[in-house]
PDB file of N, CA and C in Angstrom:
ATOM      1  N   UNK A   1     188.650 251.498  79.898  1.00  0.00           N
ATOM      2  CA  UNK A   1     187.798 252.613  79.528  1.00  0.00           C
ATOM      3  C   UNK A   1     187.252 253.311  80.768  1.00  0.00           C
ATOM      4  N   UNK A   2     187.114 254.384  80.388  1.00  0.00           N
ATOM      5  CA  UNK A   2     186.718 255.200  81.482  1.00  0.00           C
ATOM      6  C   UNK A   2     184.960 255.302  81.920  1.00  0.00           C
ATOM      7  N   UNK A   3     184.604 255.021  83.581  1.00  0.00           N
ATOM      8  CA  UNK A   3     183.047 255.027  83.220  1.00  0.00           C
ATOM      9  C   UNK A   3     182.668 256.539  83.049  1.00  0.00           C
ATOM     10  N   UNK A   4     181.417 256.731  82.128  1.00  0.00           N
ATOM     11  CA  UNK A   4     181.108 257.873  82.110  1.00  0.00           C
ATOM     12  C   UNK A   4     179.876 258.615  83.460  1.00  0.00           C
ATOM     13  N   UNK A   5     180.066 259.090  83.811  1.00  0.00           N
ATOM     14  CA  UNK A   5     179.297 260.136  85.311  1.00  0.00           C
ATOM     15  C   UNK A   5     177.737 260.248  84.538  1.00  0.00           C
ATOM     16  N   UNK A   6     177.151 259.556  85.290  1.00  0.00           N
ATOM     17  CA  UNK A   6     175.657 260.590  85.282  1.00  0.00           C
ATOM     18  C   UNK A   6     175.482 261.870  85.975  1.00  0.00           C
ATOM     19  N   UNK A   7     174.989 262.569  85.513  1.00  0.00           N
ATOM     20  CA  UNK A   7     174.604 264.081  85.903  1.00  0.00           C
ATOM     21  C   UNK A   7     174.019 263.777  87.011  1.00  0.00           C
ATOM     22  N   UNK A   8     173.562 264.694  88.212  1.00  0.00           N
ATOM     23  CA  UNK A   8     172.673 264.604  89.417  1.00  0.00           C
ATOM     24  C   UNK A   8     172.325 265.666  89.616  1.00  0.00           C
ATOM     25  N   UNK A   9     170.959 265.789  89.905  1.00  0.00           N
ATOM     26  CA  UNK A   9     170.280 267.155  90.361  1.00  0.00           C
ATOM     27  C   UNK A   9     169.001 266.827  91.056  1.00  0.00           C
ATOM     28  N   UNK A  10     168.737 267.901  91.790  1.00  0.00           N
ATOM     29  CA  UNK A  10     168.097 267.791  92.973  1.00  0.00           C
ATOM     30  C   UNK A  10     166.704 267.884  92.842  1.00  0.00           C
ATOM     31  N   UNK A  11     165.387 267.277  93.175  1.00  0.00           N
ATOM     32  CA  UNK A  11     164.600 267.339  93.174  1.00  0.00           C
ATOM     33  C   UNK A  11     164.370 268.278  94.091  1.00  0.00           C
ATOM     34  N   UNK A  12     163.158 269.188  94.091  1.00  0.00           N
ATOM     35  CA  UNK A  12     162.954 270.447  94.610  1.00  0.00           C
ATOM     36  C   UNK A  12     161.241 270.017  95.502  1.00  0.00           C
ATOM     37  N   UNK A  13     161.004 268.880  95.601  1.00  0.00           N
ATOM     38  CA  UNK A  13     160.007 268.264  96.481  1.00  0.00           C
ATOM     39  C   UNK A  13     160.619 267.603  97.676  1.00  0.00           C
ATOM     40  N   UNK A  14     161.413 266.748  97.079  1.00  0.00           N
ATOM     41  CA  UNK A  14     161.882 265.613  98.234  1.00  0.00           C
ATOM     42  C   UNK A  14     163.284 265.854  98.652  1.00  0.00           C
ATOM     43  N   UNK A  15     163.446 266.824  97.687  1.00  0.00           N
ATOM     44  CA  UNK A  15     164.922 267.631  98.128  1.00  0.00           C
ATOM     45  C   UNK A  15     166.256 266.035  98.317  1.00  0.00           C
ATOM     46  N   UNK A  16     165.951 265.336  97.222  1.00  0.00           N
ATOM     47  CA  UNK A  16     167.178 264.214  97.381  1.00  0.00           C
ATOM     48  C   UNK A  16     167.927 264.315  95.743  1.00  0.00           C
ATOM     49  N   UNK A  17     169.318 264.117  95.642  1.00  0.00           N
ATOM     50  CA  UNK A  17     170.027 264.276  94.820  1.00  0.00           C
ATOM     51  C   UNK A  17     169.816 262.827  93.726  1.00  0.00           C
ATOM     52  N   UNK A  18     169.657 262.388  92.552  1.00  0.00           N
ATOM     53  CA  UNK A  18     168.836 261.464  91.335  1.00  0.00           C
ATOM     54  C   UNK A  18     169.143 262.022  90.572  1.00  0.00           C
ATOM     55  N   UNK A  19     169.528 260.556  89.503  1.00  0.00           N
ATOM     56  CA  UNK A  19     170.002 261.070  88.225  1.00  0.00           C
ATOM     57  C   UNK A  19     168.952 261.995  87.520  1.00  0.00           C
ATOM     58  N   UNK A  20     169.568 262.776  86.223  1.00  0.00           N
ATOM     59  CA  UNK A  20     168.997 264.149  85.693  1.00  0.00           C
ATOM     60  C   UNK A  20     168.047 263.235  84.637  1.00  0.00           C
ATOM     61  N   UNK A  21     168.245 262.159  83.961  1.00  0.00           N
ATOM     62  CA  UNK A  21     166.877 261.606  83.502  1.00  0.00           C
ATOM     63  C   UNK A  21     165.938 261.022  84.035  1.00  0.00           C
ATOM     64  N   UNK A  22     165.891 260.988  85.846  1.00  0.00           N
ATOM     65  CA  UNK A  22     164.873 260.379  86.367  1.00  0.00           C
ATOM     66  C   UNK A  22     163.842 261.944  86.622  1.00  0.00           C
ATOM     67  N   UNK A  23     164.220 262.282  86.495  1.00  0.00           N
ATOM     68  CA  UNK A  23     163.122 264.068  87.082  1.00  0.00           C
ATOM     69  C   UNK A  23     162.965 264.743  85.709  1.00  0.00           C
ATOM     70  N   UNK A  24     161.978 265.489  85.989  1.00  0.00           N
ATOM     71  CA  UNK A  24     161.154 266.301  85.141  1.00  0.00           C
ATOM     72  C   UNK A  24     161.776 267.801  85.112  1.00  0.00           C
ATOM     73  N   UNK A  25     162.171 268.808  84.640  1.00  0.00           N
ATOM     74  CA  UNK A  25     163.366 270.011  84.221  1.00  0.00           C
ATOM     75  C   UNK A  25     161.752 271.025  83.922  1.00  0.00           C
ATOM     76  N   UNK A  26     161.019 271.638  84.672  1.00  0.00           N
ATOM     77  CA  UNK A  26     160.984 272.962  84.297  1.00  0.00           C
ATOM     78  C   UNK A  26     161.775 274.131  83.982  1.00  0.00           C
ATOM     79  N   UNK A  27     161.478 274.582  83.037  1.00  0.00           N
ATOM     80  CA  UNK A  27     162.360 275.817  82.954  1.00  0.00           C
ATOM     81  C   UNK A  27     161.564 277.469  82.566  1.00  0.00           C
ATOM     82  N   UNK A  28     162.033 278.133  82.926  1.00  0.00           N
ATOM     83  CA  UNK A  28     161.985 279.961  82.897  1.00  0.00           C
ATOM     84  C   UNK A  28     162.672 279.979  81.840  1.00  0.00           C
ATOM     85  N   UNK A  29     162.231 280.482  80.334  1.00  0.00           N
ATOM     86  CA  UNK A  29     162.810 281.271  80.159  1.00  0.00           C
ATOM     87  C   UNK A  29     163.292 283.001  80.205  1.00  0.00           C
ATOM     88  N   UNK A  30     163.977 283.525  78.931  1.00  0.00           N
ATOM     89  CA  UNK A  30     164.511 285.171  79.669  1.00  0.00           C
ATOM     90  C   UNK A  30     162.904 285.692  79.323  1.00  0.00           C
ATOM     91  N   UNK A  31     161.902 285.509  78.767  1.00  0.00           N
ATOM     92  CA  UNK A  31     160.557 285.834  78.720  1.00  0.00           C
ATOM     93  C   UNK A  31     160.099 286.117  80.208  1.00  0.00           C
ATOM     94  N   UNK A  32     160.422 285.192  80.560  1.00  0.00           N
ATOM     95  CA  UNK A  32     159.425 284.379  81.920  1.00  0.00           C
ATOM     96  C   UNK A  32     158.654 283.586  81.988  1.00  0.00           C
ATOM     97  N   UNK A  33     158.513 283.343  80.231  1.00  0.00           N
ATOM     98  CA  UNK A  33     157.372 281.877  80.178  1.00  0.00           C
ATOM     99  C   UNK A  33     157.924 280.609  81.401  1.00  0.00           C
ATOM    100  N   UNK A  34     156.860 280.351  81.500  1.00  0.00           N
ATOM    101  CA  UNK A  34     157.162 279.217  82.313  1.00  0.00           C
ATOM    102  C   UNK A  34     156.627 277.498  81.454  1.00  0.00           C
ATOM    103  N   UNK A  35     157.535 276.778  80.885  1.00  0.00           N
ATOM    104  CA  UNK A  35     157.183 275.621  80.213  1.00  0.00           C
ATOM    105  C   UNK A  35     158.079 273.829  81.115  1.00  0.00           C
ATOM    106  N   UNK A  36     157.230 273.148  80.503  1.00  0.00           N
ATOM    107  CA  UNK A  36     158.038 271.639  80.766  1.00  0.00           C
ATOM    108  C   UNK A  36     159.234 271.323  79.885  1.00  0.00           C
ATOM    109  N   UNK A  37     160.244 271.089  80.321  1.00  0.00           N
ATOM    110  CA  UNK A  37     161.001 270.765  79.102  1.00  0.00           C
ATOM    111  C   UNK A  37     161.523 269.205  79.561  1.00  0.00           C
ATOM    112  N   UNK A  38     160.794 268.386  78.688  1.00  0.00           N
ATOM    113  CA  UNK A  38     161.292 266.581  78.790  1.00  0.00           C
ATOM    114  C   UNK A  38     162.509 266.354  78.071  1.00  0.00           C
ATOM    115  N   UNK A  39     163.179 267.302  77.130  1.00  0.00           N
ATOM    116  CA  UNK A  39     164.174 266.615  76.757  1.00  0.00           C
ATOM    117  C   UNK A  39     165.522 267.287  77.874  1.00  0.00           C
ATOM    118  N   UNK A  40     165.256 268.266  78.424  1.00  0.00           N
ATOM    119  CA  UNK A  40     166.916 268.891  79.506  1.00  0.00           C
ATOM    120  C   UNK A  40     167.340 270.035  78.429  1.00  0.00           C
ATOM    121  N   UNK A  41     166.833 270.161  77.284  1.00  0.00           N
ATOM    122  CA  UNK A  41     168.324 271.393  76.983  1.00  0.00           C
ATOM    123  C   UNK A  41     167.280 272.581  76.270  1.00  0.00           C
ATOM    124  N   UNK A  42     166.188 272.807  77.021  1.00  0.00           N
ATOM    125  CA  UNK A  42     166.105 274.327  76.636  1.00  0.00           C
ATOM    126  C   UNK A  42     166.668 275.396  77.365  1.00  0.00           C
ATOM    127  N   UNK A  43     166.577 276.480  76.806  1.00  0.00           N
ATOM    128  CA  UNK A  43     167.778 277.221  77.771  1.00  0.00           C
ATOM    129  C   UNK A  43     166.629 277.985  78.584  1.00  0.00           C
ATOM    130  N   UNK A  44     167.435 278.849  80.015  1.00  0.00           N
ATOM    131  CA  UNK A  44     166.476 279.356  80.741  1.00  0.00           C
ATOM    132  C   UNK A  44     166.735 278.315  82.115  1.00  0.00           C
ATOM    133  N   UNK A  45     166.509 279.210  83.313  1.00  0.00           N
ATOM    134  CA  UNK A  45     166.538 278.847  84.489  1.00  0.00           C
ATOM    135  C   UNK A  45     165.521 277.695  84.878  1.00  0.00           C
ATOM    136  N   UNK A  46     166.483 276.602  85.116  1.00  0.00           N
ATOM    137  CA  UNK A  46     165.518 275.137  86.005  1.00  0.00           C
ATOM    138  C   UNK A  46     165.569 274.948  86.867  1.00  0.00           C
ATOM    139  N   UNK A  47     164.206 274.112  86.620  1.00  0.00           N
ATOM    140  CA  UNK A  47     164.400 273.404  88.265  1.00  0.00           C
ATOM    141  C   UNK A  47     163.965 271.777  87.902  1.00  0.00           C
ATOM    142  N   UNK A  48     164.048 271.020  88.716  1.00  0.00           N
ATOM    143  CA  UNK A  48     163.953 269.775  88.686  1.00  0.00           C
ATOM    144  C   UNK A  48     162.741 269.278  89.560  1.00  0.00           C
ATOM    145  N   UNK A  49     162.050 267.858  88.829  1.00  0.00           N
ATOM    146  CA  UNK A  49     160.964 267.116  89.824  1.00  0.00           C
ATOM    147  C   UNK A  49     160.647 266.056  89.559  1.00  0.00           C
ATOM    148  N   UNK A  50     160.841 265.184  91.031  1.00  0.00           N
ATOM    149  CA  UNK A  50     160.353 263.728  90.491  1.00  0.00           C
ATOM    150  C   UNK A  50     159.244 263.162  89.658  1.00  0.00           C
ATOM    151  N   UNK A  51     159.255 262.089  89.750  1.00  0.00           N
ATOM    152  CA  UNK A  51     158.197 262.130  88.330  1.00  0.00           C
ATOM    153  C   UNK A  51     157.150 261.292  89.764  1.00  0.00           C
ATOM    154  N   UNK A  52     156.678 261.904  90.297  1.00  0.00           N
ATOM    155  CA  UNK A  52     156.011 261.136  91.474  1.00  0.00           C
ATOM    156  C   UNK A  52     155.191 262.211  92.225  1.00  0.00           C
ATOM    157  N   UNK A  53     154.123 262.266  91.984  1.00  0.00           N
ATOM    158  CA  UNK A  53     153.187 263.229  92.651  1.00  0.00           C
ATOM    159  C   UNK A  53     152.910 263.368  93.952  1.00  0.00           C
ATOM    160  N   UNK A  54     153.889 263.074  95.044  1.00  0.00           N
ATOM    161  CA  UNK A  54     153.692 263.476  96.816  1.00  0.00           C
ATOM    162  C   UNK A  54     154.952 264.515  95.979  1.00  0.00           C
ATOM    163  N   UNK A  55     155.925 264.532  95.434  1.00  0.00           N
ATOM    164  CA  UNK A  55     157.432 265.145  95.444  1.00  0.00           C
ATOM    165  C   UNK A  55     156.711 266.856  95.026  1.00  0.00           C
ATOM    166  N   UNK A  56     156.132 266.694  93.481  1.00  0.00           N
ATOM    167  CA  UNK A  56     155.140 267.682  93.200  1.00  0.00           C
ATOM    168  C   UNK A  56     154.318 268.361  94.230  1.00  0.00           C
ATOM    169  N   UNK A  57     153.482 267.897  95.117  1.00  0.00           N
ATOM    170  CA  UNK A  57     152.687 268.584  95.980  1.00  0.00           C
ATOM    171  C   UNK A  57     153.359 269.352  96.926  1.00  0.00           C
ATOM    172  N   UNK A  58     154.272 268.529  97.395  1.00  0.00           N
ATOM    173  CA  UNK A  58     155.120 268.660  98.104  1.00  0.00           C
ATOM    174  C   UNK A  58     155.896 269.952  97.946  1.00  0.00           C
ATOM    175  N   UNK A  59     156.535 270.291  96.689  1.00  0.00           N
ATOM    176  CA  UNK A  59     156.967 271.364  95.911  1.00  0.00           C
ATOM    177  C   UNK A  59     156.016 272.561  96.049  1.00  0.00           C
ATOM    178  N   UNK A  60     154.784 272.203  95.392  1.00  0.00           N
ATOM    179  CA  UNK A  60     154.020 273.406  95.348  1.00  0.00           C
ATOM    180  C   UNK A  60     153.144 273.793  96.484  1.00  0.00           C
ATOM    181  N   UNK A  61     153.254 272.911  97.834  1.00  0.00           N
ATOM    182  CA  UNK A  61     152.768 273.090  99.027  1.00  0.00           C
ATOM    183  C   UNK A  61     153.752 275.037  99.894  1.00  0.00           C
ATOM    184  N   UNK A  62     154.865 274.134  99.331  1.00  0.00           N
ATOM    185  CA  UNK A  62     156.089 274.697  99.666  1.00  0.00           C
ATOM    186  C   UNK A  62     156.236 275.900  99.377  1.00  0.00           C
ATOM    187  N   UNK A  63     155.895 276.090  97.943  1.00  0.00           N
ATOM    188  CA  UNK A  63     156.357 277.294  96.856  1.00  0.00           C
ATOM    189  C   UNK A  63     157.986 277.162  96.727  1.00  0.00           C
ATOM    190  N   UNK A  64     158.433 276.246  96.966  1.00  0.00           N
ATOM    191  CA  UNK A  64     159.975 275.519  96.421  1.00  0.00           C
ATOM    192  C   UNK A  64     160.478 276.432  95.161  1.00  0.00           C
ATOM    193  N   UNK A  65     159.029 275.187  93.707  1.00  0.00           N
ATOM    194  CA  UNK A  65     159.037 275.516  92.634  1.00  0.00           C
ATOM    195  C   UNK A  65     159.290 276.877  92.096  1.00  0.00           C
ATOM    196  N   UNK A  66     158.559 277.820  92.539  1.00  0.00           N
ATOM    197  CA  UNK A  66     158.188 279.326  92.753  1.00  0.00           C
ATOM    198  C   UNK A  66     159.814 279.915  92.972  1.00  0.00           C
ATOM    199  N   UNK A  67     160.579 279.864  94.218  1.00  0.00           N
ATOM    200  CA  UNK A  67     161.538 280.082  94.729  1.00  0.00           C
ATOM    201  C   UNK A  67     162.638 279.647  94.076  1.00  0.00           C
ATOM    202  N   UNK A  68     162.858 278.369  93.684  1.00  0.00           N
ATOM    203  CA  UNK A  68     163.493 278.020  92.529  1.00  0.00           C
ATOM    204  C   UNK A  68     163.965 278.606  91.014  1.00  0.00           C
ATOM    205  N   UNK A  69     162.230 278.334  90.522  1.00  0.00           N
ATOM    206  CA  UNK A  69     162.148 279.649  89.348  1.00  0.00           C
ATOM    207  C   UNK A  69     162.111 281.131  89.051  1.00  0.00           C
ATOM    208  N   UNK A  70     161.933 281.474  90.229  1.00  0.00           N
ATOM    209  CA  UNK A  70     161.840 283.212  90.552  1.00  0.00           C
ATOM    210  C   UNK A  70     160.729 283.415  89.744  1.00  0.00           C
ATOM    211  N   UNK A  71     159.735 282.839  89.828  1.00  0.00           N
ATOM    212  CA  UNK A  71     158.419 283.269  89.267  1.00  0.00           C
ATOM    213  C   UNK A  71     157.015 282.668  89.676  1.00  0.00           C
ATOM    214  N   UNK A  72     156.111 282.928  89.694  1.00  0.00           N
ATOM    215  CA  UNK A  72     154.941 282.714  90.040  1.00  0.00           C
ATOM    216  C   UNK A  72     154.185 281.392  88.990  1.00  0.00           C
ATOM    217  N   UNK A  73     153.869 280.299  89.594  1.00  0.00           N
ATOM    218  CA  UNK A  73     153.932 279.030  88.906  1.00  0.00           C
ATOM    219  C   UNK A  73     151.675 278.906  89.362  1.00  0.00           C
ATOM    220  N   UNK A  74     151.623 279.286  87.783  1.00  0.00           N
ATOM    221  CA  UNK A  74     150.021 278.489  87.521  1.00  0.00           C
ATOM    222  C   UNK A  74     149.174 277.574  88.066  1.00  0.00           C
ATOM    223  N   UNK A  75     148.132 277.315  87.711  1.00  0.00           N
ATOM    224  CA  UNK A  75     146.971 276.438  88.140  1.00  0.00           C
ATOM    225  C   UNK A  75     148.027 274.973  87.180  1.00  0.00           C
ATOM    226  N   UNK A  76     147.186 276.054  85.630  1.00  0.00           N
ATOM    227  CA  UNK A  76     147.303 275.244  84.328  1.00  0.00           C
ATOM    228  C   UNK A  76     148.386 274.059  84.470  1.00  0.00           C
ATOM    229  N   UNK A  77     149.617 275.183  84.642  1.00  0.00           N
ATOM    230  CA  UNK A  77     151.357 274.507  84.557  1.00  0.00           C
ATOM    231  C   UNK A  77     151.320 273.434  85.755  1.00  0.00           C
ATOM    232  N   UNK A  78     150.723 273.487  86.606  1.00  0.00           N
ATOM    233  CA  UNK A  78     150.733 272.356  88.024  1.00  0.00           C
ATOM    234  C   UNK A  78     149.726 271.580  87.376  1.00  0.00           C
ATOM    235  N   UNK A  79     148.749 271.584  86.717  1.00  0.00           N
ATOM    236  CA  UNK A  79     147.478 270.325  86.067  1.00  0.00           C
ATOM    237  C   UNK A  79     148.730 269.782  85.371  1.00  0.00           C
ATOM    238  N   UNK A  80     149.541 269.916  84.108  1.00  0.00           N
ATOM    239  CA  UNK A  80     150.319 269.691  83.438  1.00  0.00           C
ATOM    240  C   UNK A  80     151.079 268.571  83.997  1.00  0.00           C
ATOM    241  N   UNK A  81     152.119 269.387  84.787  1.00  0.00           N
ATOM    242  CA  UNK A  81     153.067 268.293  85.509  1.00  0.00           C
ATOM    243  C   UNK A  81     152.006 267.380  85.841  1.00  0.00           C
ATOM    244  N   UNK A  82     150.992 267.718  86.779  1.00  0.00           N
ATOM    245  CA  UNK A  82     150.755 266.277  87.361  1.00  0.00           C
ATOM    246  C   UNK A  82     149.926 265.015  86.073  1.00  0.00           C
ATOM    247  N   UNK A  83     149.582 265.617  84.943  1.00  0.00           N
ATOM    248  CA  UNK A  83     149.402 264.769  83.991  1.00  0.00           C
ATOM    249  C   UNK A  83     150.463 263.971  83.235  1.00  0.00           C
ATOM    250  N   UNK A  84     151.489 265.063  82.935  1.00  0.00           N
ATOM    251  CA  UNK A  84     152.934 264.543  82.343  1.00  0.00           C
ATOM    252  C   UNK A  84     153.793 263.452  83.855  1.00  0.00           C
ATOM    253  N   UNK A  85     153.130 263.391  85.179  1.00  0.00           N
ATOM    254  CA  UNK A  85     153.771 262.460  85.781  1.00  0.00           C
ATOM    255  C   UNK A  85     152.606 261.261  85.772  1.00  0.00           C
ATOM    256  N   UNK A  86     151.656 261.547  85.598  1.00  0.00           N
ATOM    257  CA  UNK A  86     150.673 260.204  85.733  1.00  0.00           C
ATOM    258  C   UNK A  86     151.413 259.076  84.430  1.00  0.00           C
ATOM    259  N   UNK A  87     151.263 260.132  83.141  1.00  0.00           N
ATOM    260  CA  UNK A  87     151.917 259.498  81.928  1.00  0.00           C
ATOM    261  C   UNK A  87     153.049 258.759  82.117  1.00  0.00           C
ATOM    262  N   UNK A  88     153.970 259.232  82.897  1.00  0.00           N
ATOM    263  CA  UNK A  88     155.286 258.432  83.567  1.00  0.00           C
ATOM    264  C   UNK A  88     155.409 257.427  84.170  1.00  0.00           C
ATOM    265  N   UNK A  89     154.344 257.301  85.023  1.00  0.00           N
ATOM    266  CA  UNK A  89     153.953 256.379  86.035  1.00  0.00           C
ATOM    267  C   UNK A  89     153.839 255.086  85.664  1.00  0.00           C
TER     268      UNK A  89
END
């Protein structure tokens, strides 16, 4: 039998390549809302983040996230993640 491939995508903090269920998938949609998506398949431009809050800061120190999404990323939406990664933790 054949093994099956995990997906890999890049965290946009620590900038290292990890499987696609270890990171957190913001996404844009064609709105521009900007939401969390935990399950991977809403549609709309992502980005990826560890579930580890230096990777996050790190990101939004940066404006990574921002650059990534082509949009201007909240107070609110950054309280969020870093609650939805404590929950992870």
């Amino acid at each position: 039998m054949k093994v099956k491939k995990l997906p890999q995508r890049m965290c946009t903090g620590c900038m290292e390549m990890k499987p696609k269920k270890e990171l957190i998938r913001i996404v844009r949609s064609k709105e521009g809302e900007i939401t969390i998506d935990l399950v991977g398949k809403k549609p709309g431009r992502g980005a990826y983040i560890c579930k580890n809050e230096e990777c996050l800061t790190k990101a939004f120190k940066t404006k990574r996230l921002e650059k990534n999404l082509e949009a201007k990323i909240s107070d609110e939406l950054y309280n969020k993640l870093k609650e939805e990664i404590n929950i992870a933790e």
